[in-house]
PDB file of N, CA and C in Angstrom:
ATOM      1  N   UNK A   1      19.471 127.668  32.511  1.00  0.00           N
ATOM      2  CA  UNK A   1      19.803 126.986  33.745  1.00  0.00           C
ATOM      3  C   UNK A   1      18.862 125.799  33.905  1.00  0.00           C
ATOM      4  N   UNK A   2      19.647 124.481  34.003  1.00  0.00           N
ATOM      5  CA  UNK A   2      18.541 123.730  34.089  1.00  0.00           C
ATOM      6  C   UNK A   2      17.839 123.644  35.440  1.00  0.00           C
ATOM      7  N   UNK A   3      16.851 122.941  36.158  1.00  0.00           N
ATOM      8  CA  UNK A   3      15.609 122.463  37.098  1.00  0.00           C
ATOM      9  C   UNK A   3      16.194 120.870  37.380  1.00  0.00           C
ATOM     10  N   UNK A   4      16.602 121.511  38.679  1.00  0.00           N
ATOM     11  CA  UNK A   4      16.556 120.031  39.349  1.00  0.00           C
ATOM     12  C   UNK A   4      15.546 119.504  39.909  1.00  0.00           C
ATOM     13  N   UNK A   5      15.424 117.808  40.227  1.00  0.00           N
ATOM     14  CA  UNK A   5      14.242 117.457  41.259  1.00  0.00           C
ATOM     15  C   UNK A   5      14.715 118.209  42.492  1.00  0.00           C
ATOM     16  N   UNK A   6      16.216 118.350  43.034  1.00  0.00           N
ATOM     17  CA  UNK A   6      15.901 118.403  44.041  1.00  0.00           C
ATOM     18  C   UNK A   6      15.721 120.053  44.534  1.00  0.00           C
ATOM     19  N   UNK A   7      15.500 120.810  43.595  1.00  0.00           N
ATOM     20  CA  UNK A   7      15.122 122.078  44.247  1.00  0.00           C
ATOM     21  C   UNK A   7      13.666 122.007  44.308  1.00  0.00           C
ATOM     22  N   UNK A   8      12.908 121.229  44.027  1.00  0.00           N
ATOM     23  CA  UNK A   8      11.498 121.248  44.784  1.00  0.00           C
ATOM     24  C   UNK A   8      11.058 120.179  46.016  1.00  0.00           C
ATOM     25  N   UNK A   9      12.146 119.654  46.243  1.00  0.00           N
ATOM     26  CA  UNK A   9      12.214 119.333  47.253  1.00  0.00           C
ATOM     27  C   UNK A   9      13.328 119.782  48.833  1.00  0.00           C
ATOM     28  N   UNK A  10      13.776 120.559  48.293  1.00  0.00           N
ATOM     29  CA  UNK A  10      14.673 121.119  49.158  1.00  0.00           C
ATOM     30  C   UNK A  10      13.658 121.723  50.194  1.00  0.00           C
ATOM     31  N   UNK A  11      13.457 121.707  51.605  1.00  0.00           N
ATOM     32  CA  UNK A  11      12.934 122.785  52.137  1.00  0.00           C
ATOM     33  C   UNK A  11      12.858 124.017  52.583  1.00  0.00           C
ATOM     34  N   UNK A  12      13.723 124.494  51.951  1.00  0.00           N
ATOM     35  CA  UNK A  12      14.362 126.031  52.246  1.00  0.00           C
ATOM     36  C   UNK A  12      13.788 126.793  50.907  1.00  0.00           C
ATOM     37  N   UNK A  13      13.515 125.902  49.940  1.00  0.00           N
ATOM     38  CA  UNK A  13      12.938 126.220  48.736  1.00  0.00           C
ATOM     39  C   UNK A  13      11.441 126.405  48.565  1.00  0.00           C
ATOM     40  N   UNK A  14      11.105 127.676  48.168  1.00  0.00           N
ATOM     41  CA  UNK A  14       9.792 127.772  47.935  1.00  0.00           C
ATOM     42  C   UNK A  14       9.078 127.526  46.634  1.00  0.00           C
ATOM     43  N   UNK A  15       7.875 127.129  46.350  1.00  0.00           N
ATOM     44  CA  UNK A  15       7.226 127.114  45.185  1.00  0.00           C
ATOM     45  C   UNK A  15       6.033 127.876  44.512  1.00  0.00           C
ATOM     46  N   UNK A  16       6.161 128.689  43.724  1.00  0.00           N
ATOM     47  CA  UNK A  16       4.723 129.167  43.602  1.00  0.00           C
ATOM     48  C   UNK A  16       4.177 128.539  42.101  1.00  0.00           C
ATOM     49  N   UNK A  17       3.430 128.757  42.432  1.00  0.00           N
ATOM     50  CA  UNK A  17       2.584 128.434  40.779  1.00  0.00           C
ATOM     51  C   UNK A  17       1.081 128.962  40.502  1.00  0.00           C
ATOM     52  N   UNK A  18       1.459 129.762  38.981  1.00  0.00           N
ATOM     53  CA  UNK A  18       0.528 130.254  38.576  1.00  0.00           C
ATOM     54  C   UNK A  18      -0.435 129.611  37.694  1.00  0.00           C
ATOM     55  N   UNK A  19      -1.669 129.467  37.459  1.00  0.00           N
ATOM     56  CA  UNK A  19      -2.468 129.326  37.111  1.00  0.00           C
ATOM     57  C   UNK A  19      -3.231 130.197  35.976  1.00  0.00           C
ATOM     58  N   UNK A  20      -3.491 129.521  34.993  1.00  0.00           N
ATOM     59  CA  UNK A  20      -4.722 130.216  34.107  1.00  0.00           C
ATOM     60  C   UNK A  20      -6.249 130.472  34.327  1.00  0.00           C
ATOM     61  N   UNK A  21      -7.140 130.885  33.413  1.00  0.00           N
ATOM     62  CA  UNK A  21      -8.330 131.141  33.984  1.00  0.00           C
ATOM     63  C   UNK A  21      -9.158 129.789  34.456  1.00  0.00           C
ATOM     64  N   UNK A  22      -8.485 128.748  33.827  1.00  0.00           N
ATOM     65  CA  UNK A  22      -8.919 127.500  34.089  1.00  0.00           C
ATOM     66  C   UNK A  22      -8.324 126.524  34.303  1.00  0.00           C
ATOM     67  N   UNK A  23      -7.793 127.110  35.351  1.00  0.00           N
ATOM     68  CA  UNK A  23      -7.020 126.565  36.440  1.00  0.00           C
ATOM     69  C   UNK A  23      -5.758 125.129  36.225  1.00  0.00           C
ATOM     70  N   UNK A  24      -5.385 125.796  34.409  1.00  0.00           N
ATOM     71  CA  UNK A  24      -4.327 125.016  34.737  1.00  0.00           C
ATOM     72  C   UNK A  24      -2.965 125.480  34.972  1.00  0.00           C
ATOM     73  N   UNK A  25      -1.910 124.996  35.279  1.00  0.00           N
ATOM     74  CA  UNK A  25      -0.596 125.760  36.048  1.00  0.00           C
ATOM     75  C   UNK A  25       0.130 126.473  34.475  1.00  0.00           C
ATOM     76  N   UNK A  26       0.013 127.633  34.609  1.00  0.00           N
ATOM     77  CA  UNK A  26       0.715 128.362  33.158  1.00  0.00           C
ATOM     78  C   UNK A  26       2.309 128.099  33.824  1.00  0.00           C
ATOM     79  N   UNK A  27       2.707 128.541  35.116  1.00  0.00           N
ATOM     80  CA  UNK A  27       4.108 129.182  35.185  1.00  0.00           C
ATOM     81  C   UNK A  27       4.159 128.771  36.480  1.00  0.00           C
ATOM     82  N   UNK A  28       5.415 128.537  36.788  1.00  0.00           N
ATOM     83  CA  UNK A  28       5.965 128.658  38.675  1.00  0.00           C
ATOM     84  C   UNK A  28       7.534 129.118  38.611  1.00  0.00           C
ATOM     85  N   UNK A  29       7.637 130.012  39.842  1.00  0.00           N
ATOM     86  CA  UNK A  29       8.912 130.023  40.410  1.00  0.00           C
ATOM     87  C   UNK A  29       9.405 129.535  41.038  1.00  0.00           C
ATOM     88  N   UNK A  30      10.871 129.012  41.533  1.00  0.00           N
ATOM     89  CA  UNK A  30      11.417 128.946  43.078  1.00  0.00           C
ATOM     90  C   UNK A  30      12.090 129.457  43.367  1.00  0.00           C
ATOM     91  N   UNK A  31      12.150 130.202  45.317  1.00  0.00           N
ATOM     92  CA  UNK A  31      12.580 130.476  45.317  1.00  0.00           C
ATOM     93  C   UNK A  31      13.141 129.883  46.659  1.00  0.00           C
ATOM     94  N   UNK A  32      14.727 130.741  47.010  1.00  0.00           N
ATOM     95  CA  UNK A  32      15.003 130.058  48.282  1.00  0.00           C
ATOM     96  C   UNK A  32      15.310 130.729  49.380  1.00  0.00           C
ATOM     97  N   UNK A  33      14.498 130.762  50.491  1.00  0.00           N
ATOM     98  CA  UNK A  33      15.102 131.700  51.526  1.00  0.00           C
ATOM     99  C   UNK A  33      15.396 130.971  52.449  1.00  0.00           C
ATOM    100  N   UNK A  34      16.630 132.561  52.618  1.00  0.00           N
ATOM    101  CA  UNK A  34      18.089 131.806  53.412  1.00  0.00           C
ATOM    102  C   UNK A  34      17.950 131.997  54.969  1.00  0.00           C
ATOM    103  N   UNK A  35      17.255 132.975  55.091  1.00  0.00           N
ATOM    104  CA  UNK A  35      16.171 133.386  56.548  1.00  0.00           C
ATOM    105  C   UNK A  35      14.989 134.143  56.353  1.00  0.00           C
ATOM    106  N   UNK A  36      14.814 134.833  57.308  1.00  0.00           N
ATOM    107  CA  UNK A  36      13.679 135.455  57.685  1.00  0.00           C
ATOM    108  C   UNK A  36      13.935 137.423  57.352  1.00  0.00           C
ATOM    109  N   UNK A  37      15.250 137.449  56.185  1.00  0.00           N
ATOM    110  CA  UNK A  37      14.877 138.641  55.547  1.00  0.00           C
ATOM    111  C   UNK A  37      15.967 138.706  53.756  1.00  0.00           C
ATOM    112  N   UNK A  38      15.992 137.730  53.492  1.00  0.00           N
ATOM    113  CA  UNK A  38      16.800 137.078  52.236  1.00  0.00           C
ATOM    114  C   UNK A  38      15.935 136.291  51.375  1.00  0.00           C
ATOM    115  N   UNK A  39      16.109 136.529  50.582  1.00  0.00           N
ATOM    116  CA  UNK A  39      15.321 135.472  49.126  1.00  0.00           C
ATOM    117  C   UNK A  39      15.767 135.639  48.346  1.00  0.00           C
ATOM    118  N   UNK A  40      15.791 134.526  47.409  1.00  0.00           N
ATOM    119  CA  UNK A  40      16.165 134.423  45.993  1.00  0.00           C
ATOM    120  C   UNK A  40      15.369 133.965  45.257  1.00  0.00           C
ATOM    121  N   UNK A  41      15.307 134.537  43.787  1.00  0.00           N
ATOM    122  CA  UNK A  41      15.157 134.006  42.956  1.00  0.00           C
ATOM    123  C   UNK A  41      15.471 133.347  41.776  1.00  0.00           C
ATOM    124  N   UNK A  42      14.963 131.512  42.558  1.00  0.00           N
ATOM    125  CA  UNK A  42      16.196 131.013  41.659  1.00  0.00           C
ATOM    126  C   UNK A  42      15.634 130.321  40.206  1.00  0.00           C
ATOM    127  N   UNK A  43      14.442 130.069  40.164  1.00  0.00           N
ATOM    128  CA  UNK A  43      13.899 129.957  38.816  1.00  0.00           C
ATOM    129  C   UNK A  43      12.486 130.122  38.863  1.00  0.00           C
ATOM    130  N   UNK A  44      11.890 130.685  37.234  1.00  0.00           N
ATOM    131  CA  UNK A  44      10.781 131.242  37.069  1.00  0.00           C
ATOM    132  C   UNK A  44      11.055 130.548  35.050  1.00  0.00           C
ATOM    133  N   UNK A  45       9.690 129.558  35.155  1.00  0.00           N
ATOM    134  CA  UNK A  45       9.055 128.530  33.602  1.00  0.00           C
ATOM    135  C   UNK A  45       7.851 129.392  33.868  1.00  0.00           C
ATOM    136  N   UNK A  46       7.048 129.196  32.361  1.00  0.00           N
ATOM    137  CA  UNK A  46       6.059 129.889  31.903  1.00  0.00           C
ATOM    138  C   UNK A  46       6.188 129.051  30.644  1.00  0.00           C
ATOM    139  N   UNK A  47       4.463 128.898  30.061  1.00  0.00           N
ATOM    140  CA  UNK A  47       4.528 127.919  28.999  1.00  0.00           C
ATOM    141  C   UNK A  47       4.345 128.923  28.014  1.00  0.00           C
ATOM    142  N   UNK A  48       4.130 130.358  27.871  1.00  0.00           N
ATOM    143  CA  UNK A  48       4.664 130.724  26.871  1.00  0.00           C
ATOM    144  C   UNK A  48       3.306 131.542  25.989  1.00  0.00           C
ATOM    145  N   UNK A  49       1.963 130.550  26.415  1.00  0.00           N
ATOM    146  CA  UNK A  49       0.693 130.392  25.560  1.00  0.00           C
ATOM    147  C   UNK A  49       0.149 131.641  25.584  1.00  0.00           C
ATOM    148  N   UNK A  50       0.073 132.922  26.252  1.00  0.00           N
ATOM    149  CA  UNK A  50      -0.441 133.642  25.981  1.00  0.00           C
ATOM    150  C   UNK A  50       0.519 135.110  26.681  1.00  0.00           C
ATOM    151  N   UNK A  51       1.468 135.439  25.509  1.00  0.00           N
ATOM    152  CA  UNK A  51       2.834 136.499  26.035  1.00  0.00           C
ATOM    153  C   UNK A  51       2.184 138.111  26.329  1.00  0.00           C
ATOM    154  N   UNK A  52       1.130 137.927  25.606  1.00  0.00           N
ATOM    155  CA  UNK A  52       0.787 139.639  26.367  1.00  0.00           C
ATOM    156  C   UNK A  52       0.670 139.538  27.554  1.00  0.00           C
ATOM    157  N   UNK A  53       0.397 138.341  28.384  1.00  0.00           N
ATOM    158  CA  UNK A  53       0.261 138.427  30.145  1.00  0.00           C
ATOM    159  C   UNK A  53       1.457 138.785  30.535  1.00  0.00           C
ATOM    160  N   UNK A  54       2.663 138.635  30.248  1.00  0.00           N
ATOM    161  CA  UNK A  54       3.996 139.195  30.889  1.00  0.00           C
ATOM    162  C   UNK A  54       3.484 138.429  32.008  1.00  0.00           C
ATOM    163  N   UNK A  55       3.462 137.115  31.976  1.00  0.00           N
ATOM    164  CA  UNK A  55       3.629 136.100  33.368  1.00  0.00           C
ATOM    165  C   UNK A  55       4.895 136.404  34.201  1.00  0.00           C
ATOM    166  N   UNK A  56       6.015 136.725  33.584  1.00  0.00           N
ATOM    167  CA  UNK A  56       7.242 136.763  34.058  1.00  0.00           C
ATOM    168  C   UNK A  56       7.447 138.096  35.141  1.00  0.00           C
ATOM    169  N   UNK A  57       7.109 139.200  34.208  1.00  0.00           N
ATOM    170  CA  UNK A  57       6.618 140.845  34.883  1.00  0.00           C
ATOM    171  C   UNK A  57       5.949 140.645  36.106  1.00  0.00           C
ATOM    172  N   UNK A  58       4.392 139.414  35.892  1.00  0.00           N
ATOM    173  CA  UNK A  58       3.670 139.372  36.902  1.00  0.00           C
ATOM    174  C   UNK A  58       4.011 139.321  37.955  1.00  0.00           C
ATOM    175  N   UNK A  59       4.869 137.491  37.849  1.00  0.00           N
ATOM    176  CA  UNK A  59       5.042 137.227  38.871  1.00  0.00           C
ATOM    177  C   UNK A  59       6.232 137.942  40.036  1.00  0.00           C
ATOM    178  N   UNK A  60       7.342 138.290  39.357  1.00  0.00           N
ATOM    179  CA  UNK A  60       8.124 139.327  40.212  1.00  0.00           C
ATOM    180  C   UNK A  60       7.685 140.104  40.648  1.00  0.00           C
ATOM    181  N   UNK A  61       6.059 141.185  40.110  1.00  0.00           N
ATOM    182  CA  UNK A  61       5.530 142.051  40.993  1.00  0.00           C
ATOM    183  C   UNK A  61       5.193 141.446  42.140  1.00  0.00           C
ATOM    184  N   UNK A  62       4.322 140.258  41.854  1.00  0.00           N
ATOM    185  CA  UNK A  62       3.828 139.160  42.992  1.00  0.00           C
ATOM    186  C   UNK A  62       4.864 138.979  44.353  1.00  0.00           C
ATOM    187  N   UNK A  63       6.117 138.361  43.666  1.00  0.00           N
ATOM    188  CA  UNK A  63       6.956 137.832  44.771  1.00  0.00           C
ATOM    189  C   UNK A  63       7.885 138.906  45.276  1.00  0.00           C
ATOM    190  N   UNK A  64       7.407 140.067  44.940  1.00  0.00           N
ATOM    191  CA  UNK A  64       8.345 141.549  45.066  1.00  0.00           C
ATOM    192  C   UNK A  64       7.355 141.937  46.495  1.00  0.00           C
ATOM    193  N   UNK A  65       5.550 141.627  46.719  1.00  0.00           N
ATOM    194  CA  UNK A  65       4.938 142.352  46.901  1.00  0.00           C
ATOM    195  C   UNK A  65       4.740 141.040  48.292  1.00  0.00           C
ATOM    196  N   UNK A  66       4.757 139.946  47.893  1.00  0.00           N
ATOM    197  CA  UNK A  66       4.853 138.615  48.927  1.00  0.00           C
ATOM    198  C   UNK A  66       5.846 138.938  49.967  1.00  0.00           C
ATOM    199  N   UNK A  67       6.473 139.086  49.704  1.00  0.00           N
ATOM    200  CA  UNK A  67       8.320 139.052  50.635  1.00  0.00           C
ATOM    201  C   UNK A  67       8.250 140.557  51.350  1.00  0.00           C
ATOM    202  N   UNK A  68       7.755 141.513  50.657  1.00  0.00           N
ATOM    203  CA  UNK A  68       7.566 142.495  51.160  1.00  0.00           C
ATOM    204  C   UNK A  68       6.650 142.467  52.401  1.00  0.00           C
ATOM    205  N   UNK A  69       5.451 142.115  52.112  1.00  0.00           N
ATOM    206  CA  UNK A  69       4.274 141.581  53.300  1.00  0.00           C
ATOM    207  C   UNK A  69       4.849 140.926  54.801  1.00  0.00           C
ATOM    208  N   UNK A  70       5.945 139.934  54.222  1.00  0.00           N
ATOM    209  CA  UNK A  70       6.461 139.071  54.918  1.00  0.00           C
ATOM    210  C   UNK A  70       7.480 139.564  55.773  1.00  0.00           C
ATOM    211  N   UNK A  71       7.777 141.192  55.490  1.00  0.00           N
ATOM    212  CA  UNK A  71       9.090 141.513  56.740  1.00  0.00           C
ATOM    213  C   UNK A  71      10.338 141.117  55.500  1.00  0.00           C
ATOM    214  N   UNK A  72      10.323 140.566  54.733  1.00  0.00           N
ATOM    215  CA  UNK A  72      11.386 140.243  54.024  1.00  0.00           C
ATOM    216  C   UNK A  72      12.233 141.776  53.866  1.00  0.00           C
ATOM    217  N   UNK A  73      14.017 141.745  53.473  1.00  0.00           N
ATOM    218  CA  UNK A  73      14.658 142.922  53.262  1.00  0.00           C
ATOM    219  C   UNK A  73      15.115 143.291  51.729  1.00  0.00           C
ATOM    220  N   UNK A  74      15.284 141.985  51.177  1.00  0.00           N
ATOM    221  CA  UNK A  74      15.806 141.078  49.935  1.00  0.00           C
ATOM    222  C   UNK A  74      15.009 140.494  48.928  1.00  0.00           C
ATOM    223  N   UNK A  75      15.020 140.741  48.001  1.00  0.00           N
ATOM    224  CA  UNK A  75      14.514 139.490  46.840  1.00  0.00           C
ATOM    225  C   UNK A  75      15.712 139.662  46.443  1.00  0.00           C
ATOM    226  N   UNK A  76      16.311 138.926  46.023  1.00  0.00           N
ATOM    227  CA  UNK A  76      18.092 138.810  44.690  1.00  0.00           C
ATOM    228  C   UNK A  76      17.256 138.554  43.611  1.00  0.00           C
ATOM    229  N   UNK A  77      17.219 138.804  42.630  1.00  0.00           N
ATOM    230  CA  UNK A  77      16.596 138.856  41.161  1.00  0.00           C
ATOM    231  C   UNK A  77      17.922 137.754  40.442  1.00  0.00           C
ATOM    232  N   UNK A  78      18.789 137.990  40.570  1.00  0.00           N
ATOM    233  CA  UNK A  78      19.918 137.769  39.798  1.00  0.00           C
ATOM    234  C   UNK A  78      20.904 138.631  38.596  1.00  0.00           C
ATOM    235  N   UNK A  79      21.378 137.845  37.727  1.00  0.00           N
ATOM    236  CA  UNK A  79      21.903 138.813  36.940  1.00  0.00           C
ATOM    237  C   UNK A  79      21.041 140.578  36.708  1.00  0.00           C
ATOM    238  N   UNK A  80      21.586 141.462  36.604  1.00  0.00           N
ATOM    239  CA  UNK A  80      21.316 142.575  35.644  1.00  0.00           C
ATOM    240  C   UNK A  80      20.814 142.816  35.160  1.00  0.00           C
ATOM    241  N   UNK A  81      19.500 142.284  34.984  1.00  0.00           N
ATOM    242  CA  UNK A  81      19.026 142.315  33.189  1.00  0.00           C
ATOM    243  C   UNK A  81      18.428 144.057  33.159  1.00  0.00           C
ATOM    244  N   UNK A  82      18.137 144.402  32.126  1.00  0.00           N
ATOM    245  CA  UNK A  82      17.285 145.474  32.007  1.00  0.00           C
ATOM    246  C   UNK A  82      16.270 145.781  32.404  1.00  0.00           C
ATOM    247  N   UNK A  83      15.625 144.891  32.528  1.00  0.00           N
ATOM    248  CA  UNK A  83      13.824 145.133  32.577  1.00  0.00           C
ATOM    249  C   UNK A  83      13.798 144.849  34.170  1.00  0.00           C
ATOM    250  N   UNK A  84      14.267 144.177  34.616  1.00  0.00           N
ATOM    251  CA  UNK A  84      14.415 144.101  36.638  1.00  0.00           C
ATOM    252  C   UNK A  84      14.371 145.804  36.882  1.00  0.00           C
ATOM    253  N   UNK A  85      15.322 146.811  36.279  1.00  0.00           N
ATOM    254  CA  UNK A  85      15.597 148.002  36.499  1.00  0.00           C
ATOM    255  C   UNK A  85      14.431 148.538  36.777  1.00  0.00           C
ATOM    256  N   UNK A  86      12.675 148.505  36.318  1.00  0.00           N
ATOM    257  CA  UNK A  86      11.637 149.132  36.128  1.00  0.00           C
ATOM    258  C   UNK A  86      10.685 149.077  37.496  1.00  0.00           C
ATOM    259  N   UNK A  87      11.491 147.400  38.588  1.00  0.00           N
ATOM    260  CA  UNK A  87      10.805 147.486  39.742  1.00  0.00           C
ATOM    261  C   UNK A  87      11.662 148.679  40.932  1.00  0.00           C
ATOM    262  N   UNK A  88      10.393 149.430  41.671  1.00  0.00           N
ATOM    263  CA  UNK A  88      10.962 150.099  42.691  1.00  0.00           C
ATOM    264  C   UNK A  88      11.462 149.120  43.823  1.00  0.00           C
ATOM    265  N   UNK A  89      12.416 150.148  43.949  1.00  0.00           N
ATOM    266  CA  UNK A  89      13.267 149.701  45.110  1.00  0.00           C
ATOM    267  C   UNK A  89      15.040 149.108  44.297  1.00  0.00           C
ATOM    268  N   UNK A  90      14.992 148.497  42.987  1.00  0.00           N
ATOM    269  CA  UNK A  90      15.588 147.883  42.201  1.00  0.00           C
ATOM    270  C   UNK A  90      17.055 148.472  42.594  1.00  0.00           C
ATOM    271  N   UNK A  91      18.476 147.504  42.845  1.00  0.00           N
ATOM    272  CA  UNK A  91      19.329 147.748  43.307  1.00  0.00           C
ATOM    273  C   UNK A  91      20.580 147.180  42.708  1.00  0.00           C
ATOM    274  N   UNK A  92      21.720 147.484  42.331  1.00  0.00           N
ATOM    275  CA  UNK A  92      22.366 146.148  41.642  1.00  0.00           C
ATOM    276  C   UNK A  92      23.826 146.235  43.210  1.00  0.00           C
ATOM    277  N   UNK A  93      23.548 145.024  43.826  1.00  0.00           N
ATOM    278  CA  UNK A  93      24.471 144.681  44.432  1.00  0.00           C
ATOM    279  C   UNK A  93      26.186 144.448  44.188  1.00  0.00           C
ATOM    280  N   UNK A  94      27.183 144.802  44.766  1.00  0.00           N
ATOM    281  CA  UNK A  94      28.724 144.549  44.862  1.00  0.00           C
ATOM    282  C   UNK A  94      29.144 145.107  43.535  1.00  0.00           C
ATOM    283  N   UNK A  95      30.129 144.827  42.762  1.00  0.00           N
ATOM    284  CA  UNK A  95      30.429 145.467  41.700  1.00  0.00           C
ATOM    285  C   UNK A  95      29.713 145.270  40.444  1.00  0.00           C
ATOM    286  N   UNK A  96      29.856 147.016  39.542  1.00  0.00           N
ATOM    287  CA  UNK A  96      28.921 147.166  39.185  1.00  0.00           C
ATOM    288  C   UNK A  96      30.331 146.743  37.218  1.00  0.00           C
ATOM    289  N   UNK A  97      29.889 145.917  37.025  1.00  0.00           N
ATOM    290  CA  UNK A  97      30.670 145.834  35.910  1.00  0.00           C
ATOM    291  C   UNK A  97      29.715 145.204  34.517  1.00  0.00           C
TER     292      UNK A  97
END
């Protein structure tokens, strides 16, 4: 999926970004919430440089554990994949095909 400019500028769109030990940006997500108990996640880059961190793992614990804090009801992960299955709470919405 490609990255538009304008989803980091959208304001409904959030940004996070992760950092290495020296403080340069390894990875960011965005995401977009639609109120005050909905989120999505609509993209998550990672440069790749060091894969035993499971930056990707991380950060969904992160923004699983953010939104949670926040009163949030929702994260949407998106598609299905397998490995989403391993967070609690993990749900697959409308039909299951």
């Amino acid at each position: 999926m490609p990255i538009f400019d304008s989803q980091f500028r959208d304001p409904k769109n959030i940004t996070i970004g992760y950092c290495d030990d020296q403080g340069t940006l390894s990875a960011f997500s965005i995401l977009r919430e639609y109120d005050n108990k909905n989120v999505e996640a609509l993209q998550f880059a990672w440069d790749y440089r060091k894969p035993d961190q499971r930056l990707g793992i991380r950060s969904l614990e992160h923004e699983c554990a953010l939104y949670k804090s926040k009163g949030f009801e929702y994260l949407y992960l998106g598609y299905a994949d397998e490995y989403k299955s391993q967070f609690d709470g993990y749900e697959i919405l409308g039909p299951n095909v």
